[in-house]
C-alpha atoms as a PDB file:
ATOM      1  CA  UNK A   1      66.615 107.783 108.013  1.00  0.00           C
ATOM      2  CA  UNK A   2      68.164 110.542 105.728  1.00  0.00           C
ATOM      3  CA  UNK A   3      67.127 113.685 105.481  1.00  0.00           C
ATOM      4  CA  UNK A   4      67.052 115.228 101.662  1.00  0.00           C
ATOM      5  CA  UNK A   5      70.136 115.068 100.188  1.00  0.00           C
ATOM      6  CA  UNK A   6      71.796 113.041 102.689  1.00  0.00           C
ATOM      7  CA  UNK A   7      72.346 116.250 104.806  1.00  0.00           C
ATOM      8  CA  UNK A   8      75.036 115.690 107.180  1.00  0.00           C
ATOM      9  CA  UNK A   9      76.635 112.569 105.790  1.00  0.00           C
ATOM     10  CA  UNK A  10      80.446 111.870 106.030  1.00  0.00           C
ATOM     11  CA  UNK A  11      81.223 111.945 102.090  1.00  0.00           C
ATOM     12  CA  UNK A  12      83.959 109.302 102.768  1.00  0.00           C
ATOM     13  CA  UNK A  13      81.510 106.840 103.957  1.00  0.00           C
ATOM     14  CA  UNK A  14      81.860 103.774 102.318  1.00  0.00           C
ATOM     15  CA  UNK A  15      78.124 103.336 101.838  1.00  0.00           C
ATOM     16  CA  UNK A  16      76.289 106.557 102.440  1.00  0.00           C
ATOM     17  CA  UNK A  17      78.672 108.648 101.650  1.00  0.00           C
ATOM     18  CA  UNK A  18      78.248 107.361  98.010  1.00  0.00           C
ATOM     19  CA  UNK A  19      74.685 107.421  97.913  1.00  0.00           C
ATOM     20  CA  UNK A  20      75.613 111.456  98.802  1.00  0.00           C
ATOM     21  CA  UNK A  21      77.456 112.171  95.751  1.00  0.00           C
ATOM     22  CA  UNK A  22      74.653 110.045  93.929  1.00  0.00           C
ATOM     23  CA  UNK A  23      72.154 112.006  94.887  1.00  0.00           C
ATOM     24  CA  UNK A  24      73.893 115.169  94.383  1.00  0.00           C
ATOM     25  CA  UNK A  25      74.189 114.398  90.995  1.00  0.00           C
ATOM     26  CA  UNK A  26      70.615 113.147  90.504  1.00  0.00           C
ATOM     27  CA  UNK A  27      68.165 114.563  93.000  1.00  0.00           C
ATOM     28  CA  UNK A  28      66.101 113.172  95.836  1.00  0.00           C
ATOM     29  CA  UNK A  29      63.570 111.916  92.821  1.00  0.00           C
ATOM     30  CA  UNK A  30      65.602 109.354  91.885  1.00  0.00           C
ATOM     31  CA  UNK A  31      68.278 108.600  94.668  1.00  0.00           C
ATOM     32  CA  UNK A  32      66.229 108.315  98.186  1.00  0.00           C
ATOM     33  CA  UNK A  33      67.263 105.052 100.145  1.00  0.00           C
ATOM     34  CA  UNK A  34      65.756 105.641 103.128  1.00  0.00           C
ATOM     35  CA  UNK A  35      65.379 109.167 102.984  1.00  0.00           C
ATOM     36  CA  UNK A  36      62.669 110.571 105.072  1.00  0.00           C
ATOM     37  CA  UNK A  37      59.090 111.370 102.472  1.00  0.00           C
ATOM     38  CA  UNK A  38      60.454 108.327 100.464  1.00  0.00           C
ATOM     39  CA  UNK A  39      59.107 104.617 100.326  1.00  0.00           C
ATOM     40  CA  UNK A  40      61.008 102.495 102.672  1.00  0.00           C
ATOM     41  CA  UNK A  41      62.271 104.906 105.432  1.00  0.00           C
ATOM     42  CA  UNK A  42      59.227 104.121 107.388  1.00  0.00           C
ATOM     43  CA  UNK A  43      59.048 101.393 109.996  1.00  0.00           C
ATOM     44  CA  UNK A  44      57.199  98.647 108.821  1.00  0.00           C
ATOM     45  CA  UNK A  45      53.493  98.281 110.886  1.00  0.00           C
ATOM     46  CA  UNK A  46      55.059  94.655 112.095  1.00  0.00           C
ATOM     47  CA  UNK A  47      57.149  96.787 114.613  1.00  0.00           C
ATOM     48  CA  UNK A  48      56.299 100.046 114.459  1.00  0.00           C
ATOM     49  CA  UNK A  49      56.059 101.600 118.339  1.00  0.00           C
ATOM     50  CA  UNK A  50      53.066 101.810 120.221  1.00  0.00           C
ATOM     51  CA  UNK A  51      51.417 105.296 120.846  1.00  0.00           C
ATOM     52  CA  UNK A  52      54.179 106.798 123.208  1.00  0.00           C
ATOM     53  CA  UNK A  53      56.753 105.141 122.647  1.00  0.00           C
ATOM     54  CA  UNK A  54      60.019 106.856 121.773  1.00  0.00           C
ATOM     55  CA  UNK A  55      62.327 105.856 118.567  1.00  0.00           C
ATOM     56  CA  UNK A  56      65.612 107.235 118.175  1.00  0.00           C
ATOM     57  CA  UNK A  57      67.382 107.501 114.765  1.00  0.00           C
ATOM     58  CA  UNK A  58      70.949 108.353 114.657  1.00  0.00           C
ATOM     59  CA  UNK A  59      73.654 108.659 111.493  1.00  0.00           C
ATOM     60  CA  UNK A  60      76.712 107.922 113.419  1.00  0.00           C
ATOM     61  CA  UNK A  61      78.460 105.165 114.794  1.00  0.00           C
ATOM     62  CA  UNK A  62      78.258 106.191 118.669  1.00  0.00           C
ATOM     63  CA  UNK A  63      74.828 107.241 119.965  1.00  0.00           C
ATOM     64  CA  UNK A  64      74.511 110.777 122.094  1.00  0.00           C
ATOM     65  CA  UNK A  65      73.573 110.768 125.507  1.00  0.00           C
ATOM     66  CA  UNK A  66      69.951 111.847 124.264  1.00  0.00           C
ATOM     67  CA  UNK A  67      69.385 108.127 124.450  1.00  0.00           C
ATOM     68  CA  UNK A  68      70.345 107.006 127.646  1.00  0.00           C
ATOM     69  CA  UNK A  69      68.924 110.479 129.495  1.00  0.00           C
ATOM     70  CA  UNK A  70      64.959 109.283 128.186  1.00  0.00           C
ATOM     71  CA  UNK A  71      65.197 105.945 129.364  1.00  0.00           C
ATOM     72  CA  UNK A  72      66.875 107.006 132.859  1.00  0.00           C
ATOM     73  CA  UNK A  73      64.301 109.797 132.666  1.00  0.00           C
ATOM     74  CA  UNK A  74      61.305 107.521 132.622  1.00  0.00           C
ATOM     75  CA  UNK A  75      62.929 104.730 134.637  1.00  0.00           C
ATOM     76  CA  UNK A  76      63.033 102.119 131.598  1.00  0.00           C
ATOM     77  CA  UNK A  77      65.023  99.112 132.065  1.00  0.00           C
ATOM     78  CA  UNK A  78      64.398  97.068 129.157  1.00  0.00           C
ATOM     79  CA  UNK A  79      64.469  97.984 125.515  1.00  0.00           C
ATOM     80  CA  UNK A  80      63.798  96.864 121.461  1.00  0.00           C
ATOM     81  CA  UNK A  81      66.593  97.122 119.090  1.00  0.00           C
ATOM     82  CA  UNK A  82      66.763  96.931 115.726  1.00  0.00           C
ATOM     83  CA  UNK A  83      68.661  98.577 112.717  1.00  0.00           C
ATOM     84  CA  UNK A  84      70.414  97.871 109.102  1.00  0.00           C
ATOM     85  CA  UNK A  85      73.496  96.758 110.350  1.00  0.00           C
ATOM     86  CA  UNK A  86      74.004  94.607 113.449  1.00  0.00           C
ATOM     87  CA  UNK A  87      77.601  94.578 113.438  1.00  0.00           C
ATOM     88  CA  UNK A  88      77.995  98.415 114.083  1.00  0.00           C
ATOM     89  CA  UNK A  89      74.771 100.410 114.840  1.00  0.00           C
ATOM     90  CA  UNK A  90      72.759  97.960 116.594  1.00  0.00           C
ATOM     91  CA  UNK A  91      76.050  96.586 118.585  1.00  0.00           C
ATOM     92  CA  UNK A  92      77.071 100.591 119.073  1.00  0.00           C
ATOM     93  CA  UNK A  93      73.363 100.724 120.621  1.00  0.00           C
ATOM     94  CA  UNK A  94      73.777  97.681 123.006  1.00  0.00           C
ATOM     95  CA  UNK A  95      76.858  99.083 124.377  1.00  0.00           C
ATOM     96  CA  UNK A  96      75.937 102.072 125.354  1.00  0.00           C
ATOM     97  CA  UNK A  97      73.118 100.743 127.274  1.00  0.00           C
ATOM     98  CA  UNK A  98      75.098  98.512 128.647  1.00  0.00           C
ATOM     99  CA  UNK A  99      77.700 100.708 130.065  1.00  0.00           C
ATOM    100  CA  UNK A 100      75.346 103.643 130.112  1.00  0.00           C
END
């Protein structure tokens, strides 16, 4: 998820980084894939977590540590992924937990 205006995106991203200059040039109104307030940036009911569980967003290719400090924090050892592109955030997600 984005936050209004696509706050913090790289402006040389191929994808978002368009949507960026988009939007600056039009307004959250009318350019808002999956901006935060905005139809679609939700998790659909299908999957959405269970009361306490934790969901991490990020906008960059390599996660933080934030992730791997909750799970070691409450002693998780198995996990959900999902996200829009398999290839990179979803695969950048799997292998930090797996070396993490």
């Amino acid at each position: 998820r984005f936050s209004s205006g696509y706050a913090g995106v790289p402006p040389r991203h191929r994808i978002f980084g368009a949507l960026q200059r988009l939007n600056a040039k039009q307004g959250d109104e009318r350019v808002h894939w999956f901006m935060e307030g905005f139809p679609g940036a939700e998790i659909v009911s299908d999957i959405a977590p269970q009361e306490g569980e934790a969901v991490f967003w990020r906008q960059r290719l390599h996660h933080d540590e934030s992730l791997l400090e909750y799970l070691r924090s409450k002693s998780i050892t198995k996990v959900a992924l999902s996200g829009l592109k398999t290839g990179q955030g979803v695969l950048a997600a799997a292998e930090l937990l797996a070396d993490g």
